[in-house]
N, C-alpha and C. Protein backbone atom coordinates (compact mmCIF):
# COMPACT_ATOMS: atom_id res chain seq x y z
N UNK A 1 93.92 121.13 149.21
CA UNK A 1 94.13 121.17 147.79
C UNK A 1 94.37 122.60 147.35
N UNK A 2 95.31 122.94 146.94
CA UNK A 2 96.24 124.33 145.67
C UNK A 2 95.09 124.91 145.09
N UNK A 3 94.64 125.83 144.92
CA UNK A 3 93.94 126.29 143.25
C UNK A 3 94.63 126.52 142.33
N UNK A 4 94.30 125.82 141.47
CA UNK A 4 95.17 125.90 140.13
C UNK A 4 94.99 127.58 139.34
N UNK A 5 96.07 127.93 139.71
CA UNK A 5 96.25 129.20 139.02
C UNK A 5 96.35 128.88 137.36
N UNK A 6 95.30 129.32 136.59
CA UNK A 6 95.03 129.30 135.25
C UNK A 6 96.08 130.15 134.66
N UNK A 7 96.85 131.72 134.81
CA UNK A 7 97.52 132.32 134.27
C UNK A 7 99.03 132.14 134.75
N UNK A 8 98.94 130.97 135.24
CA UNK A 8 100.52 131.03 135.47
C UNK A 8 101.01 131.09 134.15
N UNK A 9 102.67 131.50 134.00
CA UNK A 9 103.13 131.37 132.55
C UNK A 9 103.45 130.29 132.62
N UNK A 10 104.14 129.85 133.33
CA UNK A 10 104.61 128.02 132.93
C UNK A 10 103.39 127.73 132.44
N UNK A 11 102.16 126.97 132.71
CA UNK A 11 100.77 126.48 131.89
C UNK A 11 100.22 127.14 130.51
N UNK A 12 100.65 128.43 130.86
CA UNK A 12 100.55 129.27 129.23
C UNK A 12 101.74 128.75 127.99
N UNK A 13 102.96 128.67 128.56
CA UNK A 13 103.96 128.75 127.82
C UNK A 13 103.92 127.41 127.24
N UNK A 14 103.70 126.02 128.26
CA UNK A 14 103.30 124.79 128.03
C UNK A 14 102.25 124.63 126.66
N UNK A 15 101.34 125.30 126.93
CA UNK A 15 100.27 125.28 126.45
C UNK A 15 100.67 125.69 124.32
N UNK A 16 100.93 126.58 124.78
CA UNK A 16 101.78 127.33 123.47
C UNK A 16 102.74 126.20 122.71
N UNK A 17 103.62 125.52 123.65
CA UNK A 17 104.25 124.36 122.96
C UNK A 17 103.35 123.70 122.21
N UNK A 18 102.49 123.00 122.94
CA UNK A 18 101.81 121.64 122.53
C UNK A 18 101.27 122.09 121.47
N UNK A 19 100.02 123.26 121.59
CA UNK A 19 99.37 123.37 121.12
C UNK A 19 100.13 123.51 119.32
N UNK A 20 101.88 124.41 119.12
CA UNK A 20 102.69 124.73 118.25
C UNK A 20 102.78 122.85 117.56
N UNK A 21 103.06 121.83 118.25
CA UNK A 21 103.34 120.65 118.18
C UNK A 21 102.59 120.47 117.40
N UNK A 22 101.29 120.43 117.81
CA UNK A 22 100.34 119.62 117.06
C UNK A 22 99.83 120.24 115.83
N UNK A 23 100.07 121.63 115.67
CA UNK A 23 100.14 122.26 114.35
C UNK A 23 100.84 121.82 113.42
N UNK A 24 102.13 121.69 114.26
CA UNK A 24 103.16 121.36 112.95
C UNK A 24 103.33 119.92 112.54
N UNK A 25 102.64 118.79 113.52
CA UNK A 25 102.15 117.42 113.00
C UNK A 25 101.14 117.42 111.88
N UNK A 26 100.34 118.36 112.01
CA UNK A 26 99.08 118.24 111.18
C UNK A 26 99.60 118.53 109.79
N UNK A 27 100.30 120.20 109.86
CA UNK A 27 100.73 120.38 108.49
C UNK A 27 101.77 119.76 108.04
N UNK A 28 102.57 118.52 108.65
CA UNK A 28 103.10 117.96 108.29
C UNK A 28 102.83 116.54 107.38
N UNK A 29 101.77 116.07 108.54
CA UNK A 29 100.90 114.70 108.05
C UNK A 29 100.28 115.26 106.50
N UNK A 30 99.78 116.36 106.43
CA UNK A 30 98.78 117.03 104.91
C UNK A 30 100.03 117.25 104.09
N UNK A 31 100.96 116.92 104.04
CA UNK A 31 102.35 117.66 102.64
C UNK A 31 102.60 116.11 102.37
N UNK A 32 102.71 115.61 103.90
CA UNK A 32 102.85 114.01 103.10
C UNK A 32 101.98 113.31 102.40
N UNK A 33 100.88 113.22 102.83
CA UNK A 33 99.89 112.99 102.12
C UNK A 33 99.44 113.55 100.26
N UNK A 34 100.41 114.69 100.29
CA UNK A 34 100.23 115.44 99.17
C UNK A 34 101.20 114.70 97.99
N UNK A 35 102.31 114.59 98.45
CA UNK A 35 103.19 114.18 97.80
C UNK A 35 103.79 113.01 98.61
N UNK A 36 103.22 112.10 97.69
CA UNK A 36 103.99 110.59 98.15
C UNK A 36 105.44 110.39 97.62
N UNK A 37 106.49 109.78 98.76
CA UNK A 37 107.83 109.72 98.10
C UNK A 37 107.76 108.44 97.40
N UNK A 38 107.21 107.66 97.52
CA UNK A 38 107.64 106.53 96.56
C UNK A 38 106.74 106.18 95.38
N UNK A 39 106.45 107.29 94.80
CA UNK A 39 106.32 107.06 93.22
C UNK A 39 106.86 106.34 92.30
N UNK A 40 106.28 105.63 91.27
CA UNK A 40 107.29 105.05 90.19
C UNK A 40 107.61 106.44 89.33
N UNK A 41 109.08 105.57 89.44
CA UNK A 41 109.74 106.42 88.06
C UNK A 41 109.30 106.11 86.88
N UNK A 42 109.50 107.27 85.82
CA UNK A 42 109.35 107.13 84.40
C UNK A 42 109.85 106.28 83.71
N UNK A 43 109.59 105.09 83.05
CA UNK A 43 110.06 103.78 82.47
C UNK A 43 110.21 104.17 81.01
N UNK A 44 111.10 103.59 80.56
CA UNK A 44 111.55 103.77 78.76
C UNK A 44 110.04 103.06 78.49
N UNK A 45 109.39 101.97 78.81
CA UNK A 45 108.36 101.97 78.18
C UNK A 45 107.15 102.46 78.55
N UNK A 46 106.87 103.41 79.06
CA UNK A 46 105.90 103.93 79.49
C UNK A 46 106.12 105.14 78.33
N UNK A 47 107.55 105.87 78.18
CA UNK A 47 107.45 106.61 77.34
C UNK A 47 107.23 106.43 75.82
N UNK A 48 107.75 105.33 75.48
CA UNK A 48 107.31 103.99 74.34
C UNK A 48 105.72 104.79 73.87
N UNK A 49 105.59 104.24 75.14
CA UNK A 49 103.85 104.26 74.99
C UNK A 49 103.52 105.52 74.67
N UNK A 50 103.82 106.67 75.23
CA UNK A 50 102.72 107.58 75.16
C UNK A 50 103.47 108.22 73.94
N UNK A 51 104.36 108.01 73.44
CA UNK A 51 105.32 108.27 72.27
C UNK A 51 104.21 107.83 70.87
N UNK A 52 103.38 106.69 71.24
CA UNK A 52 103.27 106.43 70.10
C UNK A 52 101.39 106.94 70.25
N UNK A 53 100.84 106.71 71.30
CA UNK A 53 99.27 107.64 71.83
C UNK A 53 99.34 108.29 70.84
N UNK A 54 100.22 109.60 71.22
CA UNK A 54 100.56 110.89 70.89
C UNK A 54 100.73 111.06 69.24
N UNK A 55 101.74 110.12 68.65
CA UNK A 55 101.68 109.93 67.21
C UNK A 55 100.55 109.70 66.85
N UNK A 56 99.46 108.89 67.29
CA UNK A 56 98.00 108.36 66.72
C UNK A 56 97.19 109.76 66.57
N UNK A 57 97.38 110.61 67.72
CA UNK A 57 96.28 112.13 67.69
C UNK A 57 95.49 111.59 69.21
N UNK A 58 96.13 110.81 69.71
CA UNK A 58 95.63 110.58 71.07
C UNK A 58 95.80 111.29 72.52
N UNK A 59 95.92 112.46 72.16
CA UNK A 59 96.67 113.30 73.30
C UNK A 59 96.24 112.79 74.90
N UNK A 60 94.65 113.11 74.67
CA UNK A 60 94.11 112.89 76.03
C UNK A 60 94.53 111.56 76.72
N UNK A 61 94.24 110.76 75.78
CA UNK A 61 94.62 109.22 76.29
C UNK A 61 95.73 109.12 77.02
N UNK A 62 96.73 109.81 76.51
CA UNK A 62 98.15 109.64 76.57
C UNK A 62 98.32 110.43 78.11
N UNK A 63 97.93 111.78 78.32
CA UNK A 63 97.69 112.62 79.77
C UNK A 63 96.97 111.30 80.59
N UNK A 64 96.13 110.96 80.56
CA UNK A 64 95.45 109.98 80.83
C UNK A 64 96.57 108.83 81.93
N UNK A 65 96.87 108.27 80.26
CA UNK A 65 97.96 106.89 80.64
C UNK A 65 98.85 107.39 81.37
N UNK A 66 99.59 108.70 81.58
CA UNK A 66 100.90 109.36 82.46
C UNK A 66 100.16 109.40 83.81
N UNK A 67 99.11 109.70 83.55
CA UNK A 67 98.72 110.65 85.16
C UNK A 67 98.58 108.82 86.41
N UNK A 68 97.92 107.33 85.20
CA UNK A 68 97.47 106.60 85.74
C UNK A 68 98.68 105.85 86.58
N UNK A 69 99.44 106.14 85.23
CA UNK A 69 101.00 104.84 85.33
C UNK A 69 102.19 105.94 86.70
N UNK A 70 101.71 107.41 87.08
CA UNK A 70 103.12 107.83 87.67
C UNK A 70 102.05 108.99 89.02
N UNK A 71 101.47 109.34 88.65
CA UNK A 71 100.58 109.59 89.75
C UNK A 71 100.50 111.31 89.56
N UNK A 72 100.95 111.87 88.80
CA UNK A 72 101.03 113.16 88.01
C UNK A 72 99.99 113.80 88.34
N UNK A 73 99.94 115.16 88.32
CA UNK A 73 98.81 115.96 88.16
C UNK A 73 98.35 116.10 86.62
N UNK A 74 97.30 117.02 86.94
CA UNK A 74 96.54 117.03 85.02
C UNK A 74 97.78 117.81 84.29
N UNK A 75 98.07 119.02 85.05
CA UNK A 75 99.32 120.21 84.44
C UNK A 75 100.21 119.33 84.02
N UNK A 76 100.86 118.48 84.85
CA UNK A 76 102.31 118.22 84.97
C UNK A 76 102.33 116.72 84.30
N UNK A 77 101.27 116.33 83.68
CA UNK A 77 101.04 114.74 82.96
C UNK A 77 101.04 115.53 81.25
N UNK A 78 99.95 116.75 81.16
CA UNK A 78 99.92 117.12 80.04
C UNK A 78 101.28 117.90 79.39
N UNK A 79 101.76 118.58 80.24
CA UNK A 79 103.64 118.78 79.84
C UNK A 79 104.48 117.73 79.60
N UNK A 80 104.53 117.04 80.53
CA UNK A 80 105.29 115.60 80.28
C UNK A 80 105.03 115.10 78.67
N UNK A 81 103.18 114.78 78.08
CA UNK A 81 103.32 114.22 77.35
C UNK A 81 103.10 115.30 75.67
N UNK A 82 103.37 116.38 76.41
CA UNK A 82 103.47 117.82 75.12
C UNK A 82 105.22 117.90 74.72
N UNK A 83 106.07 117.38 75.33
CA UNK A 83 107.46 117.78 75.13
C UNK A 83 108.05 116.44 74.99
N UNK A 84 106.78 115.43 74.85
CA UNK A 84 107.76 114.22 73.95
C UNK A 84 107.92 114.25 72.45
């Protein structure tokens, strides 16, 4: 039986692959996870809705109803329903 030479470069260089692989699976699997592609789109009545929240003095509700109905962050639900 060989002794496995530990510093060969082929086993280093190998090593360097995989190890690069499975980095870039991981931070790949975590972006997807971050941002899902199949979100619903913004519906005329969804905007209906928070059109009229918003008329009542219902702001929060309305951030609320965006973030529930489209999957929004707090920032990007409360812009949405500040520039209707």
């Amino acid at each position: 039986m060989l002794p496995l030479d530990i510093a060969a470069p082929s086993i280093v260089a190998l090593t360097a692959v995989v190890t690069a692989g499975a980095i870039w699976l991981i931070i790949l699997a975590v972006r997807l996870t971050k941002s899902p592609r199949n979100r619903p789109g913004i519906s005329v009545d969804l905007v209906d809705q928070v059109r009229e929240l918003k008329a009542l003095g219902q702001i929060q509700e309305a951030v609320f109803f965006v973030r529930g109905e489209t999957g929004m962050s707090q920032r990007a639900a409360a812009r949405f329903v500040n520039r209707l």
